[in-house]
PDB file of N, CA and C in Angstrom:
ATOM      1  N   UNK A   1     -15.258 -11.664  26.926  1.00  0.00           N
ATOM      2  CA  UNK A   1     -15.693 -10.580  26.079  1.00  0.00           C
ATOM      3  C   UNK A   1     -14.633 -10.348  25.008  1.00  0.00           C
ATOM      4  N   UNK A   2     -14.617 -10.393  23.941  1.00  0.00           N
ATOM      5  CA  UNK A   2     -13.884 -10.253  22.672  1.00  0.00           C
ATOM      6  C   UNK A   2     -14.320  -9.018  22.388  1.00  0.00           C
ATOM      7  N   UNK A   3     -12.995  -8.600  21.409  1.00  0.00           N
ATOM      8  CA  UNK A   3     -12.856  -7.189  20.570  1.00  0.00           C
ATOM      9  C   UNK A   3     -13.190  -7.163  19.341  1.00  0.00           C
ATOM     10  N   UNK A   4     -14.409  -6.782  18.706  1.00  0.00           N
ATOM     11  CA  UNK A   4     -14.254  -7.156  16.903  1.00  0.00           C
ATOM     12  C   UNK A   4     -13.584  -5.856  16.458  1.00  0.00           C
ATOM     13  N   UNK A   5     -12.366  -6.087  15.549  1.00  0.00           N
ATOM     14  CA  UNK A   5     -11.991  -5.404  14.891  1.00  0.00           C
ATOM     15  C   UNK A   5     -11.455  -5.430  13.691  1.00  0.00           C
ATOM     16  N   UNK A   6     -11.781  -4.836  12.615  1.00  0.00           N
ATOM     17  CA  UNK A   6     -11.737  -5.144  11.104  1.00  0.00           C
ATOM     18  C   UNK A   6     -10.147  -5.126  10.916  1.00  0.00           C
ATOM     19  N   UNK A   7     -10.313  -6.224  10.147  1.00  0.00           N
ATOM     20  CA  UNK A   7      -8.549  -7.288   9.856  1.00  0.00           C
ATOM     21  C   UNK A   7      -7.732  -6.249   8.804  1.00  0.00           C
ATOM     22  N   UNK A   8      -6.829  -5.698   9.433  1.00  0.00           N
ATOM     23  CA  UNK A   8      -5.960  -5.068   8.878  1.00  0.00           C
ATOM     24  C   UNK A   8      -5.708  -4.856   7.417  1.00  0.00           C
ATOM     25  N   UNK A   9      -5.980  -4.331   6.186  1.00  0.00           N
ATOM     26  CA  UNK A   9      -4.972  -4.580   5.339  1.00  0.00           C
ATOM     27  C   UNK A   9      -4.120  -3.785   4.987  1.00  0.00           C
ATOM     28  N   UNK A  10      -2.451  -4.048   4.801  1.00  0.00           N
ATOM     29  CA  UNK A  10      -1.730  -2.679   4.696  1.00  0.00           C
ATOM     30  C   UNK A  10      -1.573  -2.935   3.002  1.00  0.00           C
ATOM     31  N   UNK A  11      -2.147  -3.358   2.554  1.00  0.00           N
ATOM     32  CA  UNK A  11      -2.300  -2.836   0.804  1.00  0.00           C
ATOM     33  C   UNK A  11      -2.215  -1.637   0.318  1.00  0.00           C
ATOM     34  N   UNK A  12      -1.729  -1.060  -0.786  1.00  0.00           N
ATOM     35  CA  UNK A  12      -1.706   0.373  -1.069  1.00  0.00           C
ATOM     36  C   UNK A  12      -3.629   0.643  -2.074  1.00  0.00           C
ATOM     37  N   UNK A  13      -3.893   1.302  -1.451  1.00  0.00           N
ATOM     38  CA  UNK A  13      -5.324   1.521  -2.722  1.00  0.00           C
ATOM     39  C   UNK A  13      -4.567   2.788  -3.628  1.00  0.00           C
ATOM     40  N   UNK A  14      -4.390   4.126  -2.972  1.00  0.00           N
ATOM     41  CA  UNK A  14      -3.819   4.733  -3.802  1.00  0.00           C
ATOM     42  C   UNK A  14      -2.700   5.902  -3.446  1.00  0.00           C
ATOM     43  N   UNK A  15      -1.980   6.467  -4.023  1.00  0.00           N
ATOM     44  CA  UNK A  15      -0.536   7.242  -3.496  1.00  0.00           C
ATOM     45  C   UNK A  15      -1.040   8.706  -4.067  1.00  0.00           C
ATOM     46  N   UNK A  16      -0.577  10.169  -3.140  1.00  0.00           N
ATOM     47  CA  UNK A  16      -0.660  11.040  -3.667  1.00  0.00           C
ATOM     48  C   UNK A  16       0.507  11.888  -2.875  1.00  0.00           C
ATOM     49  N   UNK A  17       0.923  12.678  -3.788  1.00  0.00           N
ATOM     50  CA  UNK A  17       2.751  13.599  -3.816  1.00  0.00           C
ATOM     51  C   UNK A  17       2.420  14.922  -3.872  1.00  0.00           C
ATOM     52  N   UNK A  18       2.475  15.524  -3.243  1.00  0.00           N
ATOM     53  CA  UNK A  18       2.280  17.159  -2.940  1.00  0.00           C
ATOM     54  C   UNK A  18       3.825  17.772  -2.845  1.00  0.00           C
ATOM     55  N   UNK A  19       4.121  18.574  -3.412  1.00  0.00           N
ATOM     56  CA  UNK A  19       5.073  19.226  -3.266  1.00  0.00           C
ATOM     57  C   UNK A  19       5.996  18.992  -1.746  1.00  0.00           C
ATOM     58  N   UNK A  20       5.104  18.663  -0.344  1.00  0.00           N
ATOM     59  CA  UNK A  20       5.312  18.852   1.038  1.00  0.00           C
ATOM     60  C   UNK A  20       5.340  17.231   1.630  1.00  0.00           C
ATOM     61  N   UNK A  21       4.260  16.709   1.337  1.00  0.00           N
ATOM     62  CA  UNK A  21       4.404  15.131   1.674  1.00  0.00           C
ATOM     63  C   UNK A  21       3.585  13.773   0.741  1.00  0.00           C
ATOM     64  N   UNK A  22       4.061  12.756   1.266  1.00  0.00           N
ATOM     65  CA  UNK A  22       3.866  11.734   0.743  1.00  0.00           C
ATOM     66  C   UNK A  22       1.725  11.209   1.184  1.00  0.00           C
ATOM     67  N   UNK A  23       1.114  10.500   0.514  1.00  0.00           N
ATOM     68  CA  UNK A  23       0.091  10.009   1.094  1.00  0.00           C
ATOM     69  C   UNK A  23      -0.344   9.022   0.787  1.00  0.00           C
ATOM     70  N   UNK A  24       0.202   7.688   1.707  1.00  0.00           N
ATOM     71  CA  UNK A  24      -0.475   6.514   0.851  1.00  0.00           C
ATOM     72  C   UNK A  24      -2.192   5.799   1.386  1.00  0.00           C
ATOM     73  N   UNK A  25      -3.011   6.292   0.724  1.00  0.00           N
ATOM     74  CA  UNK A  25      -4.166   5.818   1.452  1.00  0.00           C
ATOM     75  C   UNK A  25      -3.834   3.576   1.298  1.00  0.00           C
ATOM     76  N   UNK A  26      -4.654   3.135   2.246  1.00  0.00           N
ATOM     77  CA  UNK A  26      -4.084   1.521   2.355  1.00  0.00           C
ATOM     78  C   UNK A  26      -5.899   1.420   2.085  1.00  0.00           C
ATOM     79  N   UNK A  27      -5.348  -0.198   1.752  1.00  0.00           N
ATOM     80  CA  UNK A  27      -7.218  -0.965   1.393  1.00  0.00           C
ATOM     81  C   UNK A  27      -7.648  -1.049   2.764  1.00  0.00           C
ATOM     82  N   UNK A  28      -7.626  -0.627   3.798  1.00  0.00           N
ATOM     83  CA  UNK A  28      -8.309  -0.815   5.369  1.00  0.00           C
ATOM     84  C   UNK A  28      -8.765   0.493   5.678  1.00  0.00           C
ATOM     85  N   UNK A  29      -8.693   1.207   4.733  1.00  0.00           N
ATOM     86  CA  UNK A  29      -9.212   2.667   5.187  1.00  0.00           C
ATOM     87  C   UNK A  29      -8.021   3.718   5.715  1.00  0.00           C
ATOM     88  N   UNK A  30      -7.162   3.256   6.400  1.00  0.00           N
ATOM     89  CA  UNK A  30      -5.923   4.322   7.098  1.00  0.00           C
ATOM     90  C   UNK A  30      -5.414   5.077   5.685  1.00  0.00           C
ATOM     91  N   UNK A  31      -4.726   6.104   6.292  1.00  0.00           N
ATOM     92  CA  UNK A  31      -3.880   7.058   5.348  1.00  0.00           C
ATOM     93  C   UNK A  31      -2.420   7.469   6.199  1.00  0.00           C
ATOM     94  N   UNK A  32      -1.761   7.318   5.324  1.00  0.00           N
ATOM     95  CA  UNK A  32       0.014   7.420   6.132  1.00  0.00           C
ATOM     96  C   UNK A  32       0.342   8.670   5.286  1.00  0.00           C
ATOM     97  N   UNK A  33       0.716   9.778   5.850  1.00  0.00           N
ATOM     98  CA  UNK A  33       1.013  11.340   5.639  1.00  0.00           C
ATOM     99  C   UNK A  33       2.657  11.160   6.222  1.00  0.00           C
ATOM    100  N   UNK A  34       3.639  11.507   5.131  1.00  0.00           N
ATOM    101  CA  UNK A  34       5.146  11.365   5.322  1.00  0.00           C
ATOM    102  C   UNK A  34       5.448  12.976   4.879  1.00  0.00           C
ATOM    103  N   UNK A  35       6.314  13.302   5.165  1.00  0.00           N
ATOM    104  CA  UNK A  35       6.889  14.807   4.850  1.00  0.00           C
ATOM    105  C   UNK A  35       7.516  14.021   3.726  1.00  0.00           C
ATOM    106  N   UNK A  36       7.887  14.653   2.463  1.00  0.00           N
ATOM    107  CA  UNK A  36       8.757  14.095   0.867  1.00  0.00           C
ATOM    108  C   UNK A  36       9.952  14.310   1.164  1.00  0.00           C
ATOM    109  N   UNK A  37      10.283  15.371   2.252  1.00  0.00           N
ATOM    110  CA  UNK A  37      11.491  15.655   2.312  1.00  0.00           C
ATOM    111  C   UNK A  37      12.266  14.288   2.730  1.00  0.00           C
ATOM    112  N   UNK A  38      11.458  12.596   3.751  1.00  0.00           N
ATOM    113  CA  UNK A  38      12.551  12.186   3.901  1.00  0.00           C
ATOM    114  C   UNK A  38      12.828  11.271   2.833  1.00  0.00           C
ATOM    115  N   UNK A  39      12.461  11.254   1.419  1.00  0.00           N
ATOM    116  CA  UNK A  39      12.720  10.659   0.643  1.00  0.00           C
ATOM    117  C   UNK A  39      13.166  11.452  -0.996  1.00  0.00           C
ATOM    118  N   UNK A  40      14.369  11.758  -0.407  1.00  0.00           N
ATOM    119  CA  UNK A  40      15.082  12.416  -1.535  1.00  0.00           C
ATOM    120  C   UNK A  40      14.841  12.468  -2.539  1.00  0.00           C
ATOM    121  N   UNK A  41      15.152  10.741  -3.418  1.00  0.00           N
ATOM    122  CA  UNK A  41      14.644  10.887  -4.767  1.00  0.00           C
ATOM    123  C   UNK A  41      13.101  11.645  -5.331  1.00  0.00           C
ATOM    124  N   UNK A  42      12.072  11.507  -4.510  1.00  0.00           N
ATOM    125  CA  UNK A  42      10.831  11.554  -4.779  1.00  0.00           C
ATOM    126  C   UNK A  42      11.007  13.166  -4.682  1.00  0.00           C
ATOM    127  N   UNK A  43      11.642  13.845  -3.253  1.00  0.00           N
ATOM    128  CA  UNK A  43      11.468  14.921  -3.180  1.00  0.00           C
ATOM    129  C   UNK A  43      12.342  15.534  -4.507  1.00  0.00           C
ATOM    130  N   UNK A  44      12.910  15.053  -4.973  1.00  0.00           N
ATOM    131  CA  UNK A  44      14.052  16.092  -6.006  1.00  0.00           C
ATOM    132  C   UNK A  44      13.203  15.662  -7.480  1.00  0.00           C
ATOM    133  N   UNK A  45      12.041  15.134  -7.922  1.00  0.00           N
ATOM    134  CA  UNK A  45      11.610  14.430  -8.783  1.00  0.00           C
ATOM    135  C   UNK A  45      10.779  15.464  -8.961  1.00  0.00           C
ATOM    136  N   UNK A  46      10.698  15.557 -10.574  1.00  0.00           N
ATOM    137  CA  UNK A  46       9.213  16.328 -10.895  1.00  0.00           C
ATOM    138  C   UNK A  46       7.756  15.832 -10.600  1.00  0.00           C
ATOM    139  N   UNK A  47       6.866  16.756 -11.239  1.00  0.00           N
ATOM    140  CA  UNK A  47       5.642  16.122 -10.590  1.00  0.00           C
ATOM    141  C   UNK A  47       5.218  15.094 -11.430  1.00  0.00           C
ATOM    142  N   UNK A  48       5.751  14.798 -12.684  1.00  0.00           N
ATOM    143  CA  UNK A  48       5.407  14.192 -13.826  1.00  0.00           C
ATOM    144  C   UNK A  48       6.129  12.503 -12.947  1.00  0.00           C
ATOM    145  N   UNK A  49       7.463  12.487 -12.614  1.00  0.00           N
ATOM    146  CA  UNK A  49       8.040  11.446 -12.390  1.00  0.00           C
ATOM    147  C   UNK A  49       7.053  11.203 -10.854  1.00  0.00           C
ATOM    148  N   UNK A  50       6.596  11.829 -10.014  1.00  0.00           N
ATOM    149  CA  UNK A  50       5.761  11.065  -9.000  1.00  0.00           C
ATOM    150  C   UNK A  50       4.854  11.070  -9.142  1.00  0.00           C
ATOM    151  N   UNK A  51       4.110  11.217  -9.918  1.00  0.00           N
ATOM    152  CA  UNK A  51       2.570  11.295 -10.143  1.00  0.00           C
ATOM    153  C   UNK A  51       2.821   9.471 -10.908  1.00  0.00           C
ATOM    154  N   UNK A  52       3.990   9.029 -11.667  1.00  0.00           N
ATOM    155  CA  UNK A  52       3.911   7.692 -12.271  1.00  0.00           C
ATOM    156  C   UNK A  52       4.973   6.696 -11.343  1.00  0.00           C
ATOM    157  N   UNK A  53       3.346   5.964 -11.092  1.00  0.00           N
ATOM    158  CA  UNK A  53       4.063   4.895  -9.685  1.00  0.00           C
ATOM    159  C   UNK A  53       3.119   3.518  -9.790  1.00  0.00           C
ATOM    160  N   UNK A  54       3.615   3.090  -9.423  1.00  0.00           N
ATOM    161  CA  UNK A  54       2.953   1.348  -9.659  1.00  0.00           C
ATOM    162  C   UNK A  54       2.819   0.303  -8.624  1.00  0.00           C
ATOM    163  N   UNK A  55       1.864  -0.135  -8.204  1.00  0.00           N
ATOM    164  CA  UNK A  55       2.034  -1.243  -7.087  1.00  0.00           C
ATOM    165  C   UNK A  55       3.166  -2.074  -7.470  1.00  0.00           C
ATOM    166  N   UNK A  56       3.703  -2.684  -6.017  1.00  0.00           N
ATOM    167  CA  UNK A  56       4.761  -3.661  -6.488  1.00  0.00           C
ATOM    168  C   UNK A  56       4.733  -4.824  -5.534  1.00  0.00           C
ATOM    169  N   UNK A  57       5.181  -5.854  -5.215  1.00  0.00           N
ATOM    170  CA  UNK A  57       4.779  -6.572  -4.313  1.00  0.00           C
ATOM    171  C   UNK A  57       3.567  -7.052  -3.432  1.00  0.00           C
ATOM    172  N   UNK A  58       2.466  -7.673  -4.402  1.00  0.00           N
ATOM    173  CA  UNK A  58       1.767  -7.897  -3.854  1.00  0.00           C
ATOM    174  C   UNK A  58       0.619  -7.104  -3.473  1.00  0.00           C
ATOM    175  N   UNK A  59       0.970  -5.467  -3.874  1.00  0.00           N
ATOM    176  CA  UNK A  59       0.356  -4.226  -3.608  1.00  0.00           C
ATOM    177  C   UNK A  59       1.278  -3.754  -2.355  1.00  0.00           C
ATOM    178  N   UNK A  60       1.790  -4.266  -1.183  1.00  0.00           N
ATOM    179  CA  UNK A  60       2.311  -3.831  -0.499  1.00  0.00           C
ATOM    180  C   UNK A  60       3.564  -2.521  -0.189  1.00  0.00           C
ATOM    181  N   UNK A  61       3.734  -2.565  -1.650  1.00  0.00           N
ATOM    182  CA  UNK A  61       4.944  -1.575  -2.269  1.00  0.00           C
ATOM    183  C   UNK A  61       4.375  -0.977  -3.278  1.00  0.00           C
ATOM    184  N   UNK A  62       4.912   0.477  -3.291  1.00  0.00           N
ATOM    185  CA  UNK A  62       5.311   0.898  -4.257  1.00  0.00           C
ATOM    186  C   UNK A  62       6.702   1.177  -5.229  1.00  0.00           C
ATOM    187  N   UNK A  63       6.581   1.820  -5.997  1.00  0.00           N
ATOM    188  CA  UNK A  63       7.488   1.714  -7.179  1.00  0.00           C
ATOM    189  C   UNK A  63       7.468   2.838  -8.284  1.00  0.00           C
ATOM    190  N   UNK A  64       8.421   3.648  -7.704  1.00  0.00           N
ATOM    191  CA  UNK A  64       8.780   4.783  -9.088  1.00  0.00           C
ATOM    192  C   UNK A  64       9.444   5.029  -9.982  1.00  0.00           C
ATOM    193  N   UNK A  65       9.189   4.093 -11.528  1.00  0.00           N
ATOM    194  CA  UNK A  65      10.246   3.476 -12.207  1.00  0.00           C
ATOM    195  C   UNK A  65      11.100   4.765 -12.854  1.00  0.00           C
ATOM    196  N   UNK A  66      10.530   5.722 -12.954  1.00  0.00           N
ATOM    197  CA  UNK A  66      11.470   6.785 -13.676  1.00  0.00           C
ATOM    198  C   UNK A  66      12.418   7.420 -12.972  1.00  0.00           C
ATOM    199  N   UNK A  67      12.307   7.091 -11.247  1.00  0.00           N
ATOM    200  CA  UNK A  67      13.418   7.329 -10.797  1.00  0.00           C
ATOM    201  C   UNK A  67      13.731   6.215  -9.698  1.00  0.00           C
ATOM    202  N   UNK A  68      13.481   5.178 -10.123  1.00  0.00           N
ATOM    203  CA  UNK A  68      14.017   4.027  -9.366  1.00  0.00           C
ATOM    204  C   UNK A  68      13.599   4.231  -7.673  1.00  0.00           C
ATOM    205  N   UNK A  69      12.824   4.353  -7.432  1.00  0.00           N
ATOM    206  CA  UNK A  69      12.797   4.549  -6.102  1.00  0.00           C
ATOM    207  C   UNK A  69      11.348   3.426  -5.529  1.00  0.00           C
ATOM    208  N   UNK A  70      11.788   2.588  -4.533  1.00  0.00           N
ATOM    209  CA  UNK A  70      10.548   1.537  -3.577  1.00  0.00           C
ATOM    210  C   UNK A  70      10.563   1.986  -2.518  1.00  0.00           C
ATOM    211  N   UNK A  71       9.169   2.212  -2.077  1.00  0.00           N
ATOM    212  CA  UNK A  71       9.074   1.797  -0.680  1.00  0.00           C
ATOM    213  C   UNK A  71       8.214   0.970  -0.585  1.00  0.00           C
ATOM    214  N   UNK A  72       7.753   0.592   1.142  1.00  0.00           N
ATOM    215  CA  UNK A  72       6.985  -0.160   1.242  1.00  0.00           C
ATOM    216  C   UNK A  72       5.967   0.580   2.472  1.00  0.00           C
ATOM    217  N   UNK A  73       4.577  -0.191   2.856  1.00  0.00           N
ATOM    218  CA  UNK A  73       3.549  -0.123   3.698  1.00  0.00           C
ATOM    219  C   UNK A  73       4.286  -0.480   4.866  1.00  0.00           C
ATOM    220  N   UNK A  74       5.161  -1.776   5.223  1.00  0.00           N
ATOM    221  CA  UNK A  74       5.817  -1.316   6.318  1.00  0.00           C
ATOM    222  C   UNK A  74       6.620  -0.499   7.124  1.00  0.00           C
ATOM    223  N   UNK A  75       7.803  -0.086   6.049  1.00  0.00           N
ATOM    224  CA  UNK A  75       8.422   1.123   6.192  1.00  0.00           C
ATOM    225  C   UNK A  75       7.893   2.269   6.580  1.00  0.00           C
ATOM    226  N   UNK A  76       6.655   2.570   5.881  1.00  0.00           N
ATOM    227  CA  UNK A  76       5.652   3.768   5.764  1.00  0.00           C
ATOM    228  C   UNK A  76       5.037   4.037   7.265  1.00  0.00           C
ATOM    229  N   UNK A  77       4.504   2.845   7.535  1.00  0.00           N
ATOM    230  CA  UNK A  77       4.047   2.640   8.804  1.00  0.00           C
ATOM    231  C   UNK A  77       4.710   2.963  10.279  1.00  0.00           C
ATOM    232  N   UNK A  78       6.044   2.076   9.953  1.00  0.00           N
ATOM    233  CA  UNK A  78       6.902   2.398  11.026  1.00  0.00           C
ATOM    234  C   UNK A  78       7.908   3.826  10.949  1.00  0.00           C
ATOM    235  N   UNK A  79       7.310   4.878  10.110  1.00  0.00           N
ATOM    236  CA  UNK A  79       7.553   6.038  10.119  1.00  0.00           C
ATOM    237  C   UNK A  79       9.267   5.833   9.549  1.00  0.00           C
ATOM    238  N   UNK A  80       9.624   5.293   8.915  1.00  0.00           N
ATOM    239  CA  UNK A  80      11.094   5.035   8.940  1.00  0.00           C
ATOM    240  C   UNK A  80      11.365   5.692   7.278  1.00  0.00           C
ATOM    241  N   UNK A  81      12.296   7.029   7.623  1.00  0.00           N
ATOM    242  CA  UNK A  81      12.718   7.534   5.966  1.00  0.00           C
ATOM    243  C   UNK A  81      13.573   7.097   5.420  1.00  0.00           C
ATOM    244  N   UNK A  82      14.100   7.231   4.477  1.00  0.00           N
ATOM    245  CA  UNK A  82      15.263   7.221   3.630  1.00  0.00           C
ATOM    246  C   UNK A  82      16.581   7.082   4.280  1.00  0.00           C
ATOM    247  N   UNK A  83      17.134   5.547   4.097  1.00  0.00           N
ATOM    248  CA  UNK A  83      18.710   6.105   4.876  1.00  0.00           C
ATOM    249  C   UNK A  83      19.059   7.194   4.439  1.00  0.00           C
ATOM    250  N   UNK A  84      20.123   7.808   5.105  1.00  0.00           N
ATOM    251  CA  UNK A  84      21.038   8.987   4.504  1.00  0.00           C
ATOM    252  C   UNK A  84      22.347   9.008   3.919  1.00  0.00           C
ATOM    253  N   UNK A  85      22.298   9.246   2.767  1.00  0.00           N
ATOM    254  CA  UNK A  85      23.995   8.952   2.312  1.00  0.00           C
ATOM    255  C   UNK A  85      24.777   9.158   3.021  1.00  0.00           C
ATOM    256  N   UNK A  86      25.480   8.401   3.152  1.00  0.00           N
ATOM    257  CA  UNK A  86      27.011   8.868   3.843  1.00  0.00           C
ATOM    258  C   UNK A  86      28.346   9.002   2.682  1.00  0.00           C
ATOM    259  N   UNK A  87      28.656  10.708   3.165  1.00  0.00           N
ATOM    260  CA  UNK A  87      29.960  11.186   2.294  1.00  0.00           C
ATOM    261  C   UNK A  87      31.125   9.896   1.915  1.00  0.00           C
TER     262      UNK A  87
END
């Protein structure tokens, strides 16, 4: 007896920035909900600089050129934030 289950894609379809968290809906239907807080740059960024973001890799990444900041669908996934500076 086999499992059918529709083949993953972690592609970005589209990104949305709320004051509170991150939301990257993926081309497979899922949605990944991050608090902004663990990504500094984005969180300290106006709404003008996160609202402008660009696939990068394949779609797998994003990319916020006005304040230099990537992540990726894996990262996103495996819940993993922002290293933290160290003093």
């Amino acid at each position: 007896m086999g499992i059918l289950a529709a083949q993953a894609d972690e592609r970005v379809k589209d990104v949305k920035v709320d004051p509170d968290a991150l939301e990257v809906d993926l081309m497979d239907g899922r949605s990944i909900r991050v608090p902004l807080a663990w990504y500094p740059r984005l969180f300290e960024a106006s709404e003008a600089e996160r609202s402008h973001w660009e696939l990068c890799g394949g779609g797998y990444g994003i990319h916020w050129p006005d304040i230099d900041e990537h992540l990726s669908t894996e990262g996103l996934l495996r819940g993993a934030p922002a290293p933290r500076k160290t003093a």
